[in-house]
N, C-alpha and C. Protein backbone atom coordinates (compact mmCIF):
# COMPACT_ATOMS: atom_id res chain seq x y z
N UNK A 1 13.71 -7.54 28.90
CA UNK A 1 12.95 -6.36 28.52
C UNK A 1 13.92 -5.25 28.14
N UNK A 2 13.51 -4.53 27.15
CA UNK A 2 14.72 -3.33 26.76
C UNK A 2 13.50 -2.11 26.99
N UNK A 3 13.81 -1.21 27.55
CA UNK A 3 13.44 0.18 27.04
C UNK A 3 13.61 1.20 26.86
N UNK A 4 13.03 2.10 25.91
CA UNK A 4 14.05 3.08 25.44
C UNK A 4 13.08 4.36 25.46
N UNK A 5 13.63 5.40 25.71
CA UNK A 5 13.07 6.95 26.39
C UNK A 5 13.40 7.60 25.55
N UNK A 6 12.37 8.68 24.62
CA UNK A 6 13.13 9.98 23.91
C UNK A 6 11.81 10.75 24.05
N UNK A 7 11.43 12.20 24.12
CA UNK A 7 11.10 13.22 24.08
C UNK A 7 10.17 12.97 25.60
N UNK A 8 9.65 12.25 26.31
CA UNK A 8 9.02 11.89 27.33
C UNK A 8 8.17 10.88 27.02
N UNK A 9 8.26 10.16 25.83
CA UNK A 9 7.95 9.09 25.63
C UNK A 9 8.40 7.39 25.25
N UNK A 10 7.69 6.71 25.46
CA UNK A 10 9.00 5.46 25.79
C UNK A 10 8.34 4.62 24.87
N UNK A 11 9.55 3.22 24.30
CA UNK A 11 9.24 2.21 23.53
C UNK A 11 9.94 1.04 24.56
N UNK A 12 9.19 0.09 24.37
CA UNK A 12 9.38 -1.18 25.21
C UNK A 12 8.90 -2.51 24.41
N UNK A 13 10.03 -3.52 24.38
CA UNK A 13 10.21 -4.58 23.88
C UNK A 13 10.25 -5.62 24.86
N UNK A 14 9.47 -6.22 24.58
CA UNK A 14 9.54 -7.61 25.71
C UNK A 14 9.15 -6.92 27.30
N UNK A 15 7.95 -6.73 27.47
CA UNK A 15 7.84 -6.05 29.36
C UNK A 15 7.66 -7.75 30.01
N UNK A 16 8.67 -7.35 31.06
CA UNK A 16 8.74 -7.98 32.17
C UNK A 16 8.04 -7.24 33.09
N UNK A 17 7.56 -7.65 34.50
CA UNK A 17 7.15 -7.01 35.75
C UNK A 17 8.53 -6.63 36.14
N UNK A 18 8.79 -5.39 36.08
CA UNK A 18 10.05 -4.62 36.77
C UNK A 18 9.70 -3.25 37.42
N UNK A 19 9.94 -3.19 38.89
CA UNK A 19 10.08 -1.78 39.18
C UNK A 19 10.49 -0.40 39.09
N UNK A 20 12.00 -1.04 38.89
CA UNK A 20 12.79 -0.23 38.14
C UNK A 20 12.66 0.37 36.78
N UNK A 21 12.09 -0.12 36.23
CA UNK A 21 11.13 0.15 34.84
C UNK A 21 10.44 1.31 35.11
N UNK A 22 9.46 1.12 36.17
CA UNK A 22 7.98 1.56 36.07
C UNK A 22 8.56 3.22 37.33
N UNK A 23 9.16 2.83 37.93
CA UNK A 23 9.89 3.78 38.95
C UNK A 23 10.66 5.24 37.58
N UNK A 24 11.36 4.49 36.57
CA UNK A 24 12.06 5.31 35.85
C UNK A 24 10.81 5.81 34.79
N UNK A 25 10.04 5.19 34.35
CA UNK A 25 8.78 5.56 33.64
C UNK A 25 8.03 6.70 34.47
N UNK A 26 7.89 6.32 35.56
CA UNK A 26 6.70 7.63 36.26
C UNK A 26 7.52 8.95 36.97
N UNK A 27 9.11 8.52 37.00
CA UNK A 27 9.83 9.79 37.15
C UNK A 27 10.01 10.68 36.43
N UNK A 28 9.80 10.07 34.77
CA UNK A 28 10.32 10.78 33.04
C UNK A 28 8.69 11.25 33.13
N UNK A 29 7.75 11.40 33.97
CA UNK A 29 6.21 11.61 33.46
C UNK A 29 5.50 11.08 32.40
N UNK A 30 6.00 9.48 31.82
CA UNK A 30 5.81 9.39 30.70
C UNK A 30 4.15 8.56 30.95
N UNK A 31 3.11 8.64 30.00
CA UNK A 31 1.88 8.30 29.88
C UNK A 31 1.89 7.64 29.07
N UNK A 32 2.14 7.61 28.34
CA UNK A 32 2.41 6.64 26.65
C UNK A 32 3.49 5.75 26.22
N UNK A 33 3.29 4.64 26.27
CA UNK A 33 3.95 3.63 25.95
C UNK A 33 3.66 2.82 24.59
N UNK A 34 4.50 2.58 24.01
CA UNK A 34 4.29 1.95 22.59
C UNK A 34 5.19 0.73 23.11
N UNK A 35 4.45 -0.66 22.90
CA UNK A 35 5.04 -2.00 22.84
C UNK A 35 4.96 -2.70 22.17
N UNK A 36 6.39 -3.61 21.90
CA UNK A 36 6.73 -4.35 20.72
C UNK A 36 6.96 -5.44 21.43
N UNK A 37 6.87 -6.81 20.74
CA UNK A 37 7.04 -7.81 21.07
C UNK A 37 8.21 -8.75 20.31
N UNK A 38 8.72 -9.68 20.56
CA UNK A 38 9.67 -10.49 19.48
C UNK A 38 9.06 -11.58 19.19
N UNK A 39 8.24 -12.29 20.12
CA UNK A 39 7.20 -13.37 19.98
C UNK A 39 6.74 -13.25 21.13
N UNK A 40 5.88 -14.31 21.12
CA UNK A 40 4.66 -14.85 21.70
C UNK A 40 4.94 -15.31 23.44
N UNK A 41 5.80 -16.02 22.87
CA UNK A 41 6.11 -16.74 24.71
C UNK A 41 6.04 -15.92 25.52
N UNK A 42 5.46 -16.50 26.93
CA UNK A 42 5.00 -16.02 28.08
C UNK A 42 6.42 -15.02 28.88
N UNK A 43 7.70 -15.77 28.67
CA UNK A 43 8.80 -14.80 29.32
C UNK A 43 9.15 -13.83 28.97
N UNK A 44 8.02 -13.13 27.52
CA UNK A 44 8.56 -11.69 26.42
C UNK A 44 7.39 -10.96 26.62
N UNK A 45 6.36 -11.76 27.02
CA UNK A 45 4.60 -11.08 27.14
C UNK A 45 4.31 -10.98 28.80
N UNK A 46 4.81 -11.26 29.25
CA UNK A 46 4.57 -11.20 30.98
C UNK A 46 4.23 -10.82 31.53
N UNK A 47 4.85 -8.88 31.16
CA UNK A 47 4.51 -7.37 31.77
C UNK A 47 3.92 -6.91 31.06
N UNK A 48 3.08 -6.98 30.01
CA UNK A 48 2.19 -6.83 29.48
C UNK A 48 0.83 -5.98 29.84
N UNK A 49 -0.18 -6.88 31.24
CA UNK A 49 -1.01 -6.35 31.51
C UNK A 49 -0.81 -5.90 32.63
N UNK A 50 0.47 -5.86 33.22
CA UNK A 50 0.93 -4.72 34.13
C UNK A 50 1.18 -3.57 33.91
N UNK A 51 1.78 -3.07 32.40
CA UNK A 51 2.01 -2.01 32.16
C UNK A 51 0.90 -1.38 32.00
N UNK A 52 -0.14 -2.44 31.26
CA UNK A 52 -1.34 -1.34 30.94
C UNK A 52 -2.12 -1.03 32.33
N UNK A 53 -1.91 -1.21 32.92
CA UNK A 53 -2.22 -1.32 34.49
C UNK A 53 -1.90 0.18 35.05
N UNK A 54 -0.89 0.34 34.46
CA UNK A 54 0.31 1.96 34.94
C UNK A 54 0.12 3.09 33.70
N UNK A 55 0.26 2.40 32.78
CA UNK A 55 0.52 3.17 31.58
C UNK A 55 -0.61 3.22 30.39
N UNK A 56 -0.63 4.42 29.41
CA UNK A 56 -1.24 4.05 28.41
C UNK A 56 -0.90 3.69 27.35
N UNK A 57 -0.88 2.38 26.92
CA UNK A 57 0.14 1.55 26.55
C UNK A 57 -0.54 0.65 25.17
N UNK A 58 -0.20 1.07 24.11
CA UNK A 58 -0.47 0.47 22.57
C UNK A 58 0.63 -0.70 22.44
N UNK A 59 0.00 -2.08 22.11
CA UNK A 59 0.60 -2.73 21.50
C UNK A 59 0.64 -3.56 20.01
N UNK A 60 1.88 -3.52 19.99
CA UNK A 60 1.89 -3.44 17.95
C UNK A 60 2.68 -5.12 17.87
N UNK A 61 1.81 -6.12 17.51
CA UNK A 61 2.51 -7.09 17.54
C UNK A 61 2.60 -7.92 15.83
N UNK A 62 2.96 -8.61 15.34
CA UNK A 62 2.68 -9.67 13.89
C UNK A 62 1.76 -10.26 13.82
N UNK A 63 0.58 -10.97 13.37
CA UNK A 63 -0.23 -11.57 12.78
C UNK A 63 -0.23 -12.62 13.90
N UNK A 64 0.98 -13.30 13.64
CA UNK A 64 0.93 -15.00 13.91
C UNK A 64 1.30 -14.79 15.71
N UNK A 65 1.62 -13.79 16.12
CA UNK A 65 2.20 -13.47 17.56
C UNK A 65 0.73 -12.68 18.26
N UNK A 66 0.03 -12.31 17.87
CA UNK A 66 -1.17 -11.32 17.82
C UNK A 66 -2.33 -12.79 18.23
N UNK A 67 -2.17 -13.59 17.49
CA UNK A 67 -3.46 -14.90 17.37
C UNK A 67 -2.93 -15.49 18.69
N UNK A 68 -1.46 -15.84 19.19
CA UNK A 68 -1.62 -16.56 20.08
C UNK A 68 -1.24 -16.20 21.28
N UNK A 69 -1.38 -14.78 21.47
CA UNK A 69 -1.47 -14.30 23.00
C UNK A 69 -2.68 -14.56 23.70
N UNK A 70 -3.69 -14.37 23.48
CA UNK A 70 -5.11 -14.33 24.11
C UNK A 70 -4.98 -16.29 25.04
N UNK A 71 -4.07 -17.05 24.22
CA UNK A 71 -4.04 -18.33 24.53
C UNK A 71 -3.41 -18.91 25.52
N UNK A 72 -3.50 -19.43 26.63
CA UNK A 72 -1.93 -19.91 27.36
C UNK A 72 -1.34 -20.82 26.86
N UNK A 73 -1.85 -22.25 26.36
CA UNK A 73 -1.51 -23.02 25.65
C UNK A 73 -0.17 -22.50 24.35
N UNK A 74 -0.86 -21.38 23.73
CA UNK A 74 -0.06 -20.82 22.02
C UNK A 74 1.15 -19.89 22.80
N UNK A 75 1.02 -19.40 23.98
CA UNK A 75 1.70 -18.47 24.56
C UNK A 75 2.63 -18.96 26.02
N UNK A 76 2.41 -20.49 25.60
CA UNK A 76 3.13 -21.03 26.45
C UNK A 76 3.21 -21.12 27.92
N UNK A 77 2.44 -19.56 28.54
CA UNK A 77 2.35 -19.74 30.06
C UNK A 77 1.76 -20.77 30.41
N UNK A 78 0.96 -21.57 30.02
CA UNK A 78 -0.20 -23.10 30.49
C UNK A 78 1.11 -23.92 31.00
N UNK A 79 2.53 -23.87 30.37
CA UNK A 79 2.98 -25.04 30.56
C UNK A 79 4.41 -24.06 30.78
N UNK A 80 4.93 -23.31 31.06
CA UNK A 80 5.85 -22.38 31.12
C UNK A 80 7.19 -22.93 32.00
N UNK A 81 6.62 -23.81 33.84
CA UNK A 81 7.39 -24.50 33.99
C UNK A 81 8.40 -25.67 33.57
N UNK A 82 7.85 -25.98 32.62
CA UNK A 82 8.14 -27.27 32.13
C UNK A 82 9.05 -26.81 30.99
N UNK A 83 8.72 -25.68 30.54
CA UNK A 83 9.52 -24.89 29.25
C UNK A 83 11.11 -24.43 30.10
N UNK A 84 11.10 -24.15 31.20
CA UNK A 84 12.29 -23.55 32.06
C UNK A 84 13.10 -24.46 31.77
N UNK A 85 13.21 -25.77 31.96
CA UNK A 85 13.91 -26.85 31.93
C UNK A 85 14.93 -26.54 30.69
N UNK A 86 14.73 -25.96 29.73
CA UNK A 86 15.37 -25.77 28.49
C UNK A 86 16.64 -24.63 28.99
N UNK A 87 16.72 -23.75 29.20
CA UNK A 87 17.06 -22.61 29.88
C UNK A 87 18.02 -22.56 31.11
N UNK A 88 19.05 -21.80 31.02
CA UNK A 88 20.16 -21.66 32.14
C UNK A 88 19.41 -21.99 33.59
N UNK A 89 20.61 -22.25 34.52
CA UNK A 89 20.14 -22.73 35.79
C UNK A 89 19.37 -21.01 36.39
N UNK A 90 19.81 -19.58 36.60
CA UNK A 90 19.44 -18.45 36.35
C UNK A 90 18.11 -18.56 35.71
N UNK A 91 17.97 -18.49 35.01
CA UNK A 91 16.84 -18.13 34.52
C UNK A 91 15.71 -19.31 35.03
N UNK A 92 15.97 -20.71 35.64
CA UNK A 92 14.89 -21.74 36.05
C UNK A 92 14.88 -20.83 37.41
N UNK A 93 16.01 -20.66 37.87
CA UNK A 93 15.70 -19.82 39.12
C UNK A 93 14.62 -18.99 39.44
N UNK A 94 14.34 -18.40 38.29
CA UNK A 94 13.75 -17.54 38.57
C UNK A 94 11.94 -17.47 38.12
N UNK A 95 11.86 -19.00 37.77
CA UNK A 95 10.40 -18.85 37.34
C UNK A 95 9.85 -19.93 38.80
N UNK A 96 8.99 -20.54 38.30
CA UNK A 96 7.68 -21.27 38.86
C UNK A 96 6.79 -20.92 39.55
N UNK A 97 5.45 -21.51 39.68
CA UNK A 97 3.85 -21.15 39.83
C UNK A 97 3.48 -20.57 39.09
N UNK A 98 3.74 -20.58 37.36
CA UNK A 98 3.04 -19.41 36.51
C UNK A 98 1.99 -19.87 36.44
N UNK A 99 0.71 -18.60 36.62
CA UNK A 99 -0.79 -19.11 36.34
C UNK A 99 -0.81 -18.85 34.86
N UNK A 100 -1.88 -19.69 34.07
CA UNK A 100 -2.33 -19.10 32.66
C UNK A 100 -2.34 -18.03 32.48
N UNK A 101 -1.45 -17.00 31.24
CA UNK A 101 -1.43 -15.90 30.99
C UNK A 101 -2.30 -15.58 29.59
N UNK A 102 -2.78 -14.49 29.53
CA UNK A 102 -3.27 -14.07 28.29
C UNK A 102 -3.14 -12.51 28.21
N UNK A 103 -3.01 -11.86 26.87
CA UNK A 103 -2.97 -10.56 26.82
C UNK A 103 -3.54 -10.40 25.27
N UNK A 104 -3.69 -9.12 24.49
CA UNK A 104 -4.01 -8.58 23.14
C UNK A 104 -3.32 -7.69 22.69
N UNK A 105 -3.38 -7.57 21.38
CA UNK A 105 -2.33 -6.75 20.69
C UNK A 105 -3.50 -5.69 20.46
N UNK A 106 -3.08 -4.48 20.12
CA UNK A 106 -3.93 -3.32 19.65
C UNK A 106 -3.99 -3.20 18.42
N UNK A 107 -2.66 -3.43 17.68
CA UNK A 107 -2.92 -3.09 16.38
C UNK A 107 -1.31 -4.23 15.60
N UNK A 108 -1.91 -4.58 14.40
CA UNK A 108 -1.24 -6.43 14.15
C UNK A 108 -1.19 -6.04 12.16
N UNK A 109 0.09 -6.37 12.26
CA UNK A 109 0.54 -6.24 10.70
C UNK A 109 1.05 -7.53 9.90
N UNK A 110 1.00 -7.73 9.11
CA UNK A 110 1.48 -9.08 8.20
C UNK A 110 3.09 -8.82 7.47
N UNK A 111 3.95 -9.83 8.40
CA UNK A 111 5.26 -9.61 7.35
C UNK A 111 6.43 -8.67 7.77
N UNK A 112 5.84 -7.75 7.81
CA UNK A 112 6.98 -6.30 7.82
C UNK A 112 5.95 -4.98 7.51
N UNK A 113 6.07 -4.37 8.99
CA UNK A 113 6.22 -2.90 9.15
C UNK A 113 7.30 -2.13 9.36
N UNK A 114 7.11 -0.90 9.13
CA UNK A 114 7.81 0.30 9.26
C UNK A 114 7.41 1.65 9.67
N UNK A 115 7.76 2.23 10.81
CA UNK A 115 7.19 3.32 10.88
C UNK A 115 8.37 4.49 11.32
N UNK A 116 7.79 5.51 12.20
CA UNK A 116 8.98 6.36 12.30
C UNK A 116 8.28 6.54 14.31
N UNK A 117 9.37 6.63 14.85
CA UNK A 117 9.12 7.05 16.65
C UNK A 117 9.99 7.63 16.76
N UNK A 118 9.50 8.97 17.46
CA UNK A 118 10.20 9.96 17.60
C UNK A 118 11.67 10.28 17.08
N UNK A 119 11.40 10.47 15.42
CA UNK A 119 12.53 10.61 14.66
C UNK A 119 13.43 9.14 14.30
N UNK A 120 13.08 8.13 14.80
CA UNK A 120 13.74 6.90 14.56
C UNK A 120 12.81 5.91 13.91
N UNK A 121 13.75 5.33 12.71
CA UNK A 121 13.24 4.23 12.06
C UNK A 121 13.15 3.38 12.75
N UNK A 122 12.12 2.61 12.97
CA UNK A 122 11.08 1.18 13.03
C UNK A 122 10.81 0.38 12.60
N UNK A 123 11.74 -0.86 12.09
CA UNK A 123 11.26 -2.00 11.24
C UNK A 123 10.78 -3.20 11.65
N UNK A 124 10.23 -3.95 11.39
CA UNK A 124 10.24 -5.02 12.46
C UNK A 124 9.52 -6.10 11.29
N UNK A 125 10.69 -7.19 11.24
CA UNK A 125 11.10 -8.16 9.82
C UNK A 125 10.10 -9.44 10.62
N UNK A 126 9.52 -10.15 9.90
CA UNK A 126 9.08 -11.27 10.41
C UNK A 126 10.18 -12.05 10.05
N UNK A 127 10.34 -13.48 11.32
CA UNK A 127 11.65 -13.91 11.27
C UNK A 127 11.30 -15.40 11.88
N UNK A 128 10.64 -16.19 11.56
CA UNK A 128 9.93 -17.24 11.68
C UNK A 128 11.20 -18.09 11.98
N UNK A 129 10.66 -19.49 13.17
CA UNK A 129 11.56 -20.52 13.15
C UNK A 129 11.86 -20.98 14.87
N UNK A 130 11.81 -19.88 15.73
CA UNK A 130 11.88 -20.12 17.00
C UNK A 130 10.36 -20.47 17.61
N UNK A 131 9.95 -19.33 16.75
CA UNK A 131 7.84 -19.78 16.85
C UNK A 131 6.81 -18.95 15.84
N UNK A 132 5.92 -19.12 15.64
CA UNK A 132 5.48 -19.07 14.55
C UNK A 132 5.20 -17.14 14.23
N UNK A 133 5.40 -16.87 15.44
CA UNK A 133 5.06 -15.03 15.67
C UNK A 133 7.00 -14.35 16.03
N UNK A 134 8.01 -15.15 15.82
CA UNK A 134 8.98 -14.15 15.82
C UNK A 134 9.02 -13.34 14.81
N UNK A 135 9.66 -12.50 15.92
CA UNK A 135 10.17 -11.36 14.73
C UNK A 135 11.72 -10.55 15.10
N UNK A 136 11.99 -9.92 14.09
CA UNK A 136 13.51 -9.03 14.48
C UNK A 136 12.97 -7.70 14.37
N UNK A 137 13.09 -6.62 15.51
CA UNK A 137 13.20 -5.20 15.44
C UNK A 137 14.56 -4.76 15.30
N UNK A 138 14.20 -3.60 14.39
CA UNK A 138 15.87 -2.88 13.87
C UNK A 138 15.25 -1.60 14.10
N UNK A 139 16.09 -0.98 14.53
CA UNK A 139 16.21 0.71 15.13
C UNK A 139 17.30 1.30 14.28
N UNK A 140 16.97 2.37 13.36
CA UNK A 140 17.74 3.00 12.65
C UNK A 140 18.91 2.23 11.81
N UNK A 141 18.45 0.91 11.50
CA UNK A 141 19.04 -0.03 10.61
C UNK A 141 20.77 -0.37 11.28
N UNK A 142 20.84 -0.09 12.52
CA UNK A 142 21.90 -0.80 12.77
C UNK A 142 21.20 -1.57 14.61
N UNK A 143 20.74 -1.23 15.39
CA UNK A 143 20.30 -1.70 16.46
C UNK A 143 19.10 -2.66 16.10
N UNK A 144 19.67 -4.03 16.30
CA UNK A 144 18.49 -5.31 16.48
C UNK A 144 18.32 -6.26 17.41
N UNK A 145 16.73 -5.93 17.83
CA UNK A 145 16.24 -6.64 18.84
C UNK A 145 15.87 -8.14 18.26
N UNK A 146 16.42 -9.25 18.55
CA UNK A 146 16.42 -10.65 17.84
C UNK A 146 15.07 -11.54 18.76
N UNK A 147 15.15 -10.88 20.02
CA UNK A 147 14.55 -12.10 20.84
C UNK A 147 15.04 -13.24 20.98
N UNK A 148 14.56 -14.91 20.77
CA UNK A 148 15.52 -15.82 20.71
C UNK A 148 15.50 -16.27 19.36
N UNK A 149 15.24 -15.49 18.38
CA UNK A 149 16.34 -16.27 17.01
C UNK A 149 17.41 -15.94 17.00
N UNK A 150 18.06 -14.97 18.22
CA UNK A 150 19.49 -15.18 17.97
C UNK A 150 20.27 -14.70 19.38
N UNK A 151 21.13 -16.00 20.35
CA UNK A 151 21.57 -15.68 21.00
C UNK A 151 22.76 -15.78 21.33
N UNK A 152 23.81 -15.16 21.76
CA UNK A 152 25.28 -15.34 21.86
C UNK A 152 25.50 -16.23 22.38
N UNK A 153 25.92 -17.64 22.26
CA UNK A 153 26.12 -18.34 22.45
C UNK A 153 25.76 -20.02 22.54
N UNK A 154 24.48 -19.81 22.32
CA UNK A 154 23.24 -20.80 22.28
C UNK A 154 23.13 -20.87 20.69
N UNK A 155 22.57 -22.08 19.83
CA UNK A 155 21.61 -22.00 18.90
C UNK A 155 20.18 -21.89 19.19
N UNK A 156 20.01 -21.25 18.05
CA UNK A 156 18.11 -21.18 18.38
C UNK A 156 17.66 -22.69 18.33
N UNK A 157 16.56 -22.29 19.22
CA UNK A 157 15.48 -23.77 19.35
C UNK A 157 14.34 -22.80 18.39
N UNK A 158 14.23 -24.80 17.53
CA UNK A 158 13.12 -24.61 16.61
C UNK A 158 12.05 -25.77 17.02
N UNK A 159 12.76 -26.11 18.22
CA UNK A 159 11.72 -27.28 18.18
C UNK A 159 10.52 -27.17 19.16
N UNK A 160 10.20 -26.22 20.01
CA UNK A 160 9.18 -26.01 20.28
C UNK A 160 7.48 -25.71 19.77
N UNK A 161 6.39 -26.19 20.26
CA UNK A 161 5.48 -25.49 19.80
C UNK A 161 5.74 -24.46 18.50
N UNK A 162 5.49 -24.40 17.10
CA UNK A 162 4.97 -23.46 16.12
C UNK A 162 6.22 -23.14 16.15
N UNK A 163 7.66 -23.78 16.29
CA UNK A 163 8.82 -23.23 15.82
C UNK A 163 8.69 -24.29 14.50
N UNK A 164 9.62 -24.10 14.09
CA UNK A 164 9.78 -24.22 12.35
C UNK A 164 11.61 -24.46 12.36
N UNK A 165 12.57 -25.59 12.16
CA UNK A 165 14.15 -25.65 11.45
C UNK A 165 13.96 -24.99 10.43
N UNK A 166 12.95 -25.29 8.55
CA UNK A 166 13.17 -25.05 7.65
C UNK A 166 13.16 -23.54 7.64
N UNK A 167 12.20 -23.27 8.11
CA UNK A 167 11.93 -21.63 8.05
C UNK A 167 13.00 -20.74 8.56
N UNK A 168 13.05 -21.21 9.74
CA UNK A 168 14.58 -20.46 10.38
C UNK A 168 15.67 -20.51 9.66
N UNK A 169 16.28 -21.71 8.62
CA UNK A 169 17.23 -21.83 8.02
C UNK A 169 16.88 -21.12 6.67
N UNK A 170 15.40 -21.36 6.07
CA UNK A 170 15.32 -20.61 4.61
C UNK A 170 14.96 -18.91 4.79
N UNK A 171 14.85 -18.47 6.18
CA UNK A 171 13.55 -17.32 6.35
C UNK A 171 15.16 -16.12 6.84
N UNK A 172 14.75 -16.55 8.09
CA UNK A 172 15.35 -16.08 9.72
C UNK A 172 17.40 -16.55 9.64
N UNK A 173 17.78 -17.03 9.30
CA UNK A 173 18.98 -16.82 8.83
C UNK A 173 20.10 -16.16 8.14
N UNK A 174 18.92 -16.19 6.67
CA UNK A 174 20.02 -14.99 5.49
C UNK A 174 19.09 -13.93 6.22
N UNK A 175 18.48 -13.46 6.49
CA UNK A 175 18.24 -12.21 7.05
C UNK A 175 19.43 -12.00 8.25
N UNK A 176 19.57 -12.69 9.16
CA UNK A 176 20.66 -12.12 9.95
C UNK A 176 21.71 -12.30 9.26
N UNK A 177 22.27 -12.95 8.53
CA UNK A 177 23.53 -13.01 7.90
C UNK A 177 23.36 -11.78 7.14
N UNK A 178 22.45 -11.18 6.21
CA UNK A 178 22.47 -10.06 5.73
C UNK A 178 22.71 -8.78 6.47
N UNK A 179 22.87 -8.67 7.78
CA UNK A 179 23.12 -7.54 8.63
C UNK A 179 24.10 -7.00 8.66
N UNK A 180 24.40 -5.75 8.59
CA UNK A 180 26.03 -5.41 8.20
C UNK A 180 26.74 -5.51 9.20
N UNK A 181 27.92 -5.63 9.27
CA UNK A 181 28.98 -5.64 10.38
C UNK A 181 28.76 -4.90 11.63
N UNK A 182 28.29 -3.74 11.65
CA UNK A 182 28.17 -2.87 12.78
C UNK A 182 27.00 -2.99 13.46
N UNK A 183 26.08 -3.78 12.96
CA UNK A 183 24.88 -4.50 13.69
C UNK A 183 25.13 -4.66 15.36
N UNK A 184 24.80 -3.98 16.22
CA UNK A 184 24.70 -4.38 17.56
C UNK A 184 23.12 -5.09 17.95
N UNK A 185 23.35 -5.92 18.37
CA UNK A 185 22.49 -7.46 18.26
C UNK A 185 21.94 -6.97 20.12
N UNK A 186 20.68 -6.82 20.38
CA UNK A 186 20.03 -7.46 21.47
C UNK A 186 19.23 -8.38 21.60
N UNK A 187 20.05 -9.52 21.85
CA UNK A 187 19.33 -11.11 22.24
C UNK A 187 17.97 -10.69 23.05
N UNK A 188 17.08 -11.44 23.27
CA UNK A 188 15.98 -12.20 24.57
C UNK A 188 16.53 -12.18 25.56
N UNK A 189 17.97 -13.42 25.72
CA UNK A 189 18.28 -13.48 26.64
C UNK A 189 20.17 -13.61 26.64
N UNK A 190 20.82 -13.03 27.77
CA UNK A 190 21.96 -12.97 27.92
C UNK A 190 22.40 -11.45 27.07
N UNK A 191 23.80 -11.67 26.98
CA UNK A 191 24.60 -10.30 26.77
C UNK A 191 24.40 -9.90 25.39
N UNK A 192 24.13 -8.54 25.24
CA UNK A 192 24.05 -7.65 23.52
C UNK A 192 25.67 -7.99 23.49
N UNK A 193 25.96 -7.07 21.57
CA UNK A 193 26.96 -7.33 20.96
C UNK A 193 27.05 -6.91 19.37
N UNK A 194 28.47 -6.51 19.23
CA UNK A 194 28.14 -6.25 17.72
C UNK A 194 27.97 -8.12 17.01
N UNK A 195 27.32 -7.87 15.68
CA UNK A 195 27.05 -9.11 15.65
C UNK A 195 28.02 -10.31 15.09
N UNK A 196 29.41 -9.51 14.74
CA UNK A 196 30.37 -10.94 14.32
C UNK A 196 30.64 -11.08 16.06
N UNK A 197 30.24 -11.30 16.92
CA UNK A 197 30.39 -11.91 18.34
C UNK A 197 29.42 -12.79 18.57
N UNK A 198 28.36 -13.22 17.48
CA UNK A 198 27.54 -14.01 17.73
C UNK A 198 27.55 -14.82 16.48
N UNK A 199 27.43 -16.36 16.95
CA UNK A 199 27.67 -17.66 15.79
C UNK A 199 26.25 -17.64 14.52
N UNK A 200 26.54 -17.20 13.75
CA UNK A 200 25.38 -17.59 12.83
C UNK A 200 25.80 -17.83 11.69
């Protein structure tokens, strides 16, 4: 989960259930939350209906990431244990007993939006190939949130559920290769980085 604070209002990518989150959220007085997603899977959608639980909390997701939250099956929590197996010994650590998850997007765009939050550009590229609802957020055209189409050290998996090789290689590739040098890259999972520190 990343989140980011400016005028007393916050943007959040990927909510996890975190205290520390929600502890630093209700200390800043913040009421309004705007959430972004990178995809679909249950370990990026999690904290979801916790936040809205705390917060008043809009979420802005893609088309194809938007259709398969409401699902556990499309969103992977139905079978989430079994998905760990893929994933560092850390991170299996830290799952099992997930019940079926479901959540909704508020408001769902095709392709590529752009907007402006609090003085900062907002893009968010559809980036198909890990699953059928990734996407890449870029913050002021050098900060990008990849999720898992791109992680330091790992190749992306396309072979899951509604991932796609061709797409990732014709779609979701020259787009990251197109990123300029000073690109600082925040993966899904493991350590950020400028992006010639990551294999693509």
């Amino acid at each position: 989960m990343y989140l980011i604070i400016c005028n007393n209002k916050a943007l959040m990518i990927d909510p996890c259930v975190n205290t520390v989150a929600l502890r630093l959220l209700k200390d800043r007085n913040i009421k309004d939350v705007i959430i972004l997603l990178t995809h679909e899977h249950y370990d990026h959608i999690s904290g979801v209906n916790w936040m809205r639980e705390n917060f008043n909390c809009r979420l802005i997701a893609i088309d194809q990431c938007a259709q398969n939250l409401p699902d556990p099956k499309r969103n992977a929590s139905a079978y989430f244990d079994t998905l760990l197996f893929f994933h560092s010994p850390e991170t299996r650590a830290s799952g099992g007993d997930i019940e079926p998850y479901s959540c909704k997007a508020d408001e769902t765009f095709t392709d590529y939006k752009c907007f402006n939050w609090e003085n900062h550009k907002i893009e968010i590229m559809h980036s198909p190939g890990h699953s059928e609802g990734s996407v890449c957020i870029l913050i002021n055209d050098r900060f990008v949130f990849t999720g898992d189409s791109l992680i330091k050290g790992k190749p992306t998996i396309t072979r899951l559920p509604g991932g796609s090789k061709s797409k990732y290689l014709g779609i979701t590739l020259p787009f990251l290769k197109s990123l300029p040098n000073d690109s600082i890259i925040y993966p899904g999972h493991g350590p950020a980085g400028y992006i010639h520190e990551f294999s693509i």
